[in-house]
C-alpha atoms as a PDB file:
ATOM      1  CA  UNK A   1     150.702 285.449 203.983  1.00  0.00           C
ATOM      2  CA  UNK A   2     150.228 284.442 207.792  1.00  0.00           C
ATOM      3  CA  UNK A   3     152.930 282.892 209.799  1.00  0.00           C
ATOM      4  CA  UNK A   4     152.044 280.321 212.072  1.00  0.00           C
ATOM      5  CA  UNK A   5     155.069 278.839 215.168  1.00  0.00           C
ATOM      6  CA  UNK A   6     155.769 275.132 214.761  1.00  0.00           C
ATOM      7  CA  UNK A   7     155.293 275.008 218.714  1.00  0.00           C
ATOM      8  CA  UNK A   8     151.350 276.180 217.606  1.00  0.00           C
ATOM      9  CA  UNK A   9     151.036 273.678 214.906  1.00  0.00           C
ATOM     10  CA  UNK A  10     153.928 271.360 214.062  1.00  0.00           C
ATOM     11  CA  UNK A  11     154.247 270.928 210.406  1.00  0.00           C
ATOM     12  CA  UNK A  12     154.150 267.117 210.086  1.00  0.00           C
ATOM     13  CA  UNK A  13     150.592 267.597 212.267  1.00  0.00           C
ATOM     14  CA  UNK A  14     149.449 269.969 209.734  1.00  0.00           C
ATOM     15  CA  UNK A  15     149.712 266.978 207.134  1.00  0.00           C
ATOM     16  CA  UNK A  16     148.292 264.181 208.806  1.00  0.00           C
ATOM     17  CA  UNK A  17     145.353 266.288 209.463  1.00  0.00           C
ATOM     18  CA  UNK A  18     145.387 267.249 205.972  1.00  0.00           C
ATOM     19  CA  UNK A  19     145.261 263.254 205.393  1.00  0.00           C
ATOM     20  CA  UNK A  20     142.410 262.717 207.633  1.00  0.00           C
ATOM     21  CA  UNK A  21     140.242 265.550 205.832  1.00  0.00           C
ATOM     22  CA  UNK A  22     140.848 264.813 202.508  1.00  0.00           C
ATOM     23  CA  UNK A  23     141.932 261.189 202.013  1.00  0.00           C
ATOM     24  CA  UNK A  24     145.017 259.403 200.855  1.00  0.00           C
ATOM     25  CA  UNK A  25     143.149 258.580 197.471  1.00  0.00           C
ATOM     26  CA  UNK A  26     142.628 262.078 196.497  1.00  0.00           C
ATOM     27  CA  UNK A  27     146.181 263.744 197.493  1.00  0.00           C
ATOM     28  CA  UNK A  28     149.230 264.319 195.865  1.00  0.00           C
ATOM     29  CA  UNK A  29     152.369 266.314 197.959  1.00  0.00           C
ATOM     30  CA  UNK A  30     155.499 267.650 196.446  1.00  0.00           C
ATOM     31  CA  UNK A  31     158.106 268.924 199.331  1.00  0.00           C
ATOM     32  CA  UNK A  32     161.213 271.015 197.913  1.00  0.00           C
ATOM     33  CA  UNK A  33     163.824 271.721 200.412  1.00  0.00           C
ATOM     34  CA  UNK A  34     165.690 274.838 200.211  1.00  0.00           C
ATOM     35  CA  UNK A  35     169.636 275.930 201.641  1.00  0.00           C
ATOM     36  CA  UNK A  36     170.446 279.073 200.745  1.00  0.00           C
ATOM     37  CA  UNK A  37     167.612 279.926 198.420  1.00  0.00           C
ATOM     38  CA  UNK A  38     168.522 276.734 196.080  1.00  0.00           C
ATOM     39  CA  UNK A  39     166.577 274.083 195.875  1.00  0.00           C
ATOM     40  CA  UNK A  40     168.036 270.801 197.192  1.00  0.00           C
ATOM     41  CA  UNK A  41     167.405 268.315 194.837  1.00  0.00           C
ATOM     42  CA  UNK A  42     168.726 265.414 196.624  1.00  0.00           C
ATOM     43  CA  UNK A  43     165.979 266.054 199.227  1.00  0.00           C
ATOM     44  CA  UNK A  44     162.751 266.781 196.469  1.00  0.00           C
ATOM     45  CA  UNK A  45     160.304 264.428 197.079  1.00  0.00           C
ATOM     46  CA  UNK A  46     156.652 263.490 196.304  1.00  0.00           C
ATOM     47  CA  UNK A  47     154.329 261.692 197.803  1.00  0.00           C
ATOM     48  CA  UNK A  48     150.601 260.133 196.927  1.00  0.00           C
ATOM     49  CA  UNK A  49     148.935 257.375 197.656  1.00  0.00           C
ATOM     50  CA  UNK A  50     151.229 254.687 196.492  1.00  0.00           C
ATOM     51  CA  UNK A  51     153.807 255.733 199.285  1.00  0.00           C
ATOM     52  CA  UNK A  52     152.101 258.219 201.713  1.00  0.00           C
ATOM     53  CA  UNK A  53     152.705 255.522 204.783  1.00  0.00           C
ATOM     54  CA  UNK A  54     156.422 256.397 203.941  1.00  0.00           C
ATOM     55  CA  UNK A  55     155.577 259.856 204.585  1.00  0.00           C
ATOM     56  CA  UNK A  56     156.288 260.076 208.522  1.00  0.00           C
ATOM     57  CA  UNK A  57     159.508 258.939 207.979  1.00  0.00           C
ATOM     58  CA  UNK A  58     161.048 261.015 205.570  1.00  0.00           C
ATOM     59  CA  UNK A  59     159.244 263.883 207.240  1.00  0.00           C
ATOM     60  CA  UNK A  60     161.201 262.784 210.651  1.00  0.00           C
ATOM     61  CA  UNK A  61     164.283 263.435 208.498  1.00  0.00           C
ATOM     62  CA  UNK A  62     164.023 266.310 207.436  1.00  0.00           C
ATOM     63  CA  UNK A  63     162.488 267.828 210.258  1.00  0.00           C
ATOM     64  CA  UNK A  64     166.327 267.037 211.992  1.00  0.00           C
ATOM     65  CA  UNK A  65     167.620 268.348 208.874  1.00  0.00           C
ATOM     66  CA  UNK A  66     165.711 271.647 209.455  1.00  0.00           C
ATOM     67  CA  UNK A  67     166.540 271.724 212.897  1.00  0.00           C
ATOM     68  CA  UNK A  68     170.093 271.163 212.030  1.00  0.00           C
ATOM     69  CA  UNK A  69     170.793 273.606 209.207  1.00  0.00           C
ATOM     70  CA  UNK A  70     171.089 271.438 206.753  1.00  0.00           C
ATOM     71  CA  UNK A  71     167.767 273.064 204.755  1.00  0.00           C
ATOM     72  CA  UNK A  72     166.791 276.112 205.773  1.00  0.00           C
ATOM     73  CA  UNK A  73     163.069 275.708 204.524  1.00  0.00           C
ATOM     74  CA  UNK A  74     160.885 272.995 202.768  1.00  0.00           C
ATOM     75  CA  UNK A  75     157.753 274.276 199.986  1.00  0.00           C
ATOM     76  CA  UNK A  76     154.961 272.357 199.960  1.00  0.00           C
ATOM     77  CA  UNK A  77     152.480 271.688 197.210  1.00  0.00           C
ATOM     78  CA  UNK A  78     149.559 270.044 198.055  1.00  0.00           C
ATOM     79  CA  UNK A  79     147.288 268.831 195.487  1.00  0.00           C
ATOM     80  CA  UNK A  80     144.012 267.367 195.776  1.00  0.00           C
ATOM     81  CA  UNK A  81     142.451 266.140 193.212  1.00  0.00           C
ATOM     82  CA  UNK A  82     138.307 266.076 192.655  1.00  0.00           C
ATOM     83  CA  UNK A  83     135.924 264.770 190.333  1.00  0.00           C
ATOM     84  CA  UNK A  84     135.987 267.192 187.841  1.00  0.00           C
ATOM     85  CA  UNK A  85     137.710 266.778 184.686  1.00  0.00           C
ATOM     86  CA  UNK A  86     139.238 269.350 182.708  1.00  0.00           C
ATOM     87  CA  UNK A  87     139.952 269.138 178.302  1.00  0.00           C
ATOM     88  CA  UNK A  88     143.207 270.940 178.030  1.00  0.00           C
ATOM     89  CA  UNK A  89     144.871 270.680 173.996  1.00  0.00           C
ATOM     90  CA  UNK A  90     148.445 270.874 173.870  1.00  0.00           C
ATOM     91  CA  UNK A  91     149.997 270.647 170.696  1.00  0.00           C
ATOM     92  CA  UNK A  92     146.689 269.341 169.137  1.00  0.00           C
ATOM     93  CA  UNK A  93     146.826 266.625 171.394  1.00  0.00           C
ATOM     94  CA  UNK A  94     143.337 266.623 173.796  1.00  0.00           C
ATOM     95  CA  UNK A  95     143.587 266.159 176.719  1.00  0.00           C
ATOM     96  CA  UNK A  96     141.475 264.996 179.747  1.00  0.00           C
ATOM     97  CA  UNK A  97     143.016 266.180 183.250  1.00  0.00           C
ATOM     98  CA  UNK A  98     141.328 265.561 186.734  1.00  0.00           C
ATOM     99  CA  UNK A  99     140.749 269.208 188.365  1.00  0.00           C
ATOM    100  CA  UNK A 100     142.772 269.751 191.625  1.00  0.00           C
ATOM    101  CA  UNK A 101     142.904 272.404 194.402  1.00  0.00           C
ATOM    102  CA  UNK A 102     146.370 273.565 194.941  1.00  0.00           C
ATOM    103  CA  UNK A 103     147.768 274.660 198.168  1.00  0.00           C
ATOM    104  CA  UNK A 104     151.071 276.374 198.990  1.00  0.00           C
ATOM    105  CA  UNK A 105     152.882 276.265 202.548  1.00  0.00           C
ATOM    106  CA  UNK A 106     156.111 276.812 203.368  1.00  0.00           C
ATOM    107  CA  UNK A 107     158.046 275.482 206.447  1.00  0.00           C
ATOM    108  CA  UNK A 108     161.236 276.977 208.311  1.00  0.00           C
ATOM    109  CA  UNK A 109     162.376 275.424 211.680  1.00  0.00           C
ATOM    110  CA  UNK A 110     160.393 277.863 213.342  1.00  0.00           C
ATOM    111  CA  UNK A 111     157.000 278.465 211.567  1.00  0.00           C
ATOM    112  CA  UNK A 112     154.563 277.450 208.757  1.00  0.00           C
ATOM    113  CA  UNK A 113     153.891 279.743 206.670  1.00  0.00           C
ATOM    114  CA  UNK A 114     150.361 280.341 204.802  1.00  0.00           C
ATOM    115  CA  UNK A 115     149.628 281.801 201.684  1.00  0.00           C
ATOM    116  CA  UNK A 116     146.324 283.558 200.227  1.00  0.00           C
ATOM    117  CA  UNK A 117     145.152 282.662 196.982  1.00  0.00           C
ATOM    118  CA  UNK A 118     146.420 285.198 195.171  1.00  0.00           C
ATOM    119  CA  UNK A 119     149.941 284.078 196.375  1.00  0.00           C
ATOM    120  CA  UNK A 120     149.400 280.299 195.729  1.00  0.00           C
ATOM    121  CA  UNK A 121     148.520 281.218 192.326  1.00  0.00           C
ATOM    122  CA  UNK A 122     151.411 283.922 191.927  1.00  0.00           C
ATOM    123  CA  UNK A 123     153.710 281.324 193.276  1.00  0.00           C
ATOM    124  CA  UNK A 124     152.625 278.110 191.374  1.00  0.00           C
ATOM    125  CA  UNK A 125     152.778 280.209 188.010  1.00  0.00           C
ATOM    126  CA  UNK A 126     156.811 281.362 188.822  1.00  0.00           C
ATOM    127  CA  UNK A 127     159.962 279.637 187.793  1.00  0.00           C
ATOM    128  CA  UNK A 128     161.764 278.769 190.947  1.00  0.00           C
ATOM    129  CA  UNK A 129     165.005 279.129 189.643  1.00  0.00           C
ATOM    130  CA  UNK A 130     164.516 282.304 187.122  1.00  0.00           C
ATOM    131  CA  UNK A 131     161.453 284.363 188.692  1.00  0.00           C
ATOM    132  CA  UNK A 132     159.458 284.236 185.121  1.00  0.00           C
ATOM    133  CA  UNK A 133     156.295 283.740 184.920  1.00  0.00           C
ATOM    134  CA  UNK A 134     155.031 280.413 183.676  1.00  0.00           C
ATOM    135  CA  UNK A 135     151.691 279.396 181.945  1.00  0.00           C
ATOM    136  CA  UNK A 136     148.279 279.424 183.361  1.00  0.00           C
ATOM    137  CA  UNK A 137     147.249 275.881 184.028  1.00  0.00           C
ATOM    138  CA  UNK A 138     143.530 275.332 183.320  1.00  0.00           C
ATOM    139  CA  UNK A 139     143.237 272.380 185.820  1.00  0.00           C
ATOM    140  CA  UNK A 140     144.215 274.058 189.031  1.00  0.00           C
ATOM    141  CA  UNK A 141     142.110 275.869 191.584  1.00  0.00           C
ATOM    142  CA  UNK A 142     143.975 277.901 193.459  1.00  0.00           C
ATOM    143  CA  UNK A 143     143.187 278.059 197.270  1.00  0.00           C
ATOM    144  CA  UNK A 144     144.358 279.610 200.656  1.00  0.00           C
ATOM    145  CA  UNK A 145     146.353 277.655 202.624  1.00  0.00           C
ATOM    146  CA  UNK A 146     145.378 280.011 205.635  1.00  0.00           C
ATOM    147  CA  UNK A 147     141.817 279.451 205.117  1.00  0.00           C
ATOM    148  CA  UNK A 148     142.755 275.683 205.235  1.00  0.00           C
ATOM    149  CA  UNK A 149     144.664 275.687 208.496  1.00  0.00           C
ATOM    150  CA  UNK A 150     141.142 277.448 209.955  1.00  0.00           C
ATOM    151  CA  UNK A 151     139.085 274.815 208.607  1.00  0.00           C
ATOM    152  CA  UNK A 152     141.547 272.277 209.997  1.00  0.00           C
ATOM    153  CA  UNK A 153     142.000 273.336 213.564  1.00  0.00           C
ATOM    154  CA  UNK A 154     138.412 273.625 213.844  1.00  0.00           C
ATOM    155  CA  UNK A 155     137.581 270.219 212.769  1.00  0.00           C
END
């Protein structure tokens, strides 16, 4: 984990660069705000192509709503999806899934913070709400959201 100030790199930044490298096309966010360790459901939110120029705006909200108290912290997943496709059965049923990377950050009013690999993957394979530990999914590649910021600020 590696902790990053907001006055370093402001979190709604961070995403538009993460736009610009990858492409609206290929991403896929999912921001859950937290108050008190809950998750505030009224405030979950996802965001892809089909609605990413509405991004900036509900970001601007709940950035004040940070600020405020409101929430005291917002996950992000951030999926992008690639080329590769993935055959996953599920109740006999085959399945064809696109193969994404999977990124984890978390913001507070004062800092991103960055995960490792092994964390993103320990994270996305938790329950939230219960702590137990959920299946394996075959089509995500876990990746470092620290060794993203890197490549990011050097670009």
């Amino acid at each position: 984990m590696k902790e990053v100030l907001q006055e370093h790199l402001y979190w709604l930044n961070f995403i538009e660069l993460i736009r610009e490298r990858f492409g609206d096309d290929k991403l896929f966010f999912t921001f859950v705000p937290f108050k008190d360790e809950k998750v505030c459901a009224e405030y979950y939110s996802t965001f892809a192509d089909d609605n990413l120029e509405e991004f900036m705006y509900w970001g601007t909200l709940m950035h004040a709503k940070l600020l405020s108290g409101t929430i005291d912290a917002i996950s992000i997943i951030i999926r992008v999806f690639l080329s590769e496709k993935v055959i996953i059965y599920e109740k006999r049923q085959k399945l064809i899934l696109p193969k994404k990377e999977l990124y984890h950050v978390l913001i507070t009013p004062e800092k991103l913070i960055l995960f490792a690999k092994e964390e993103t993957e320990k994270n996305q394979n938790t329950d939230v709400i219960t702590g137990k530990p959920l299946n394996h999914q075959k089509d995500l590649v876990y990746k470092s959201s620290i060794d993203l910021c890197q490549q990011l600020i050097k670009e």
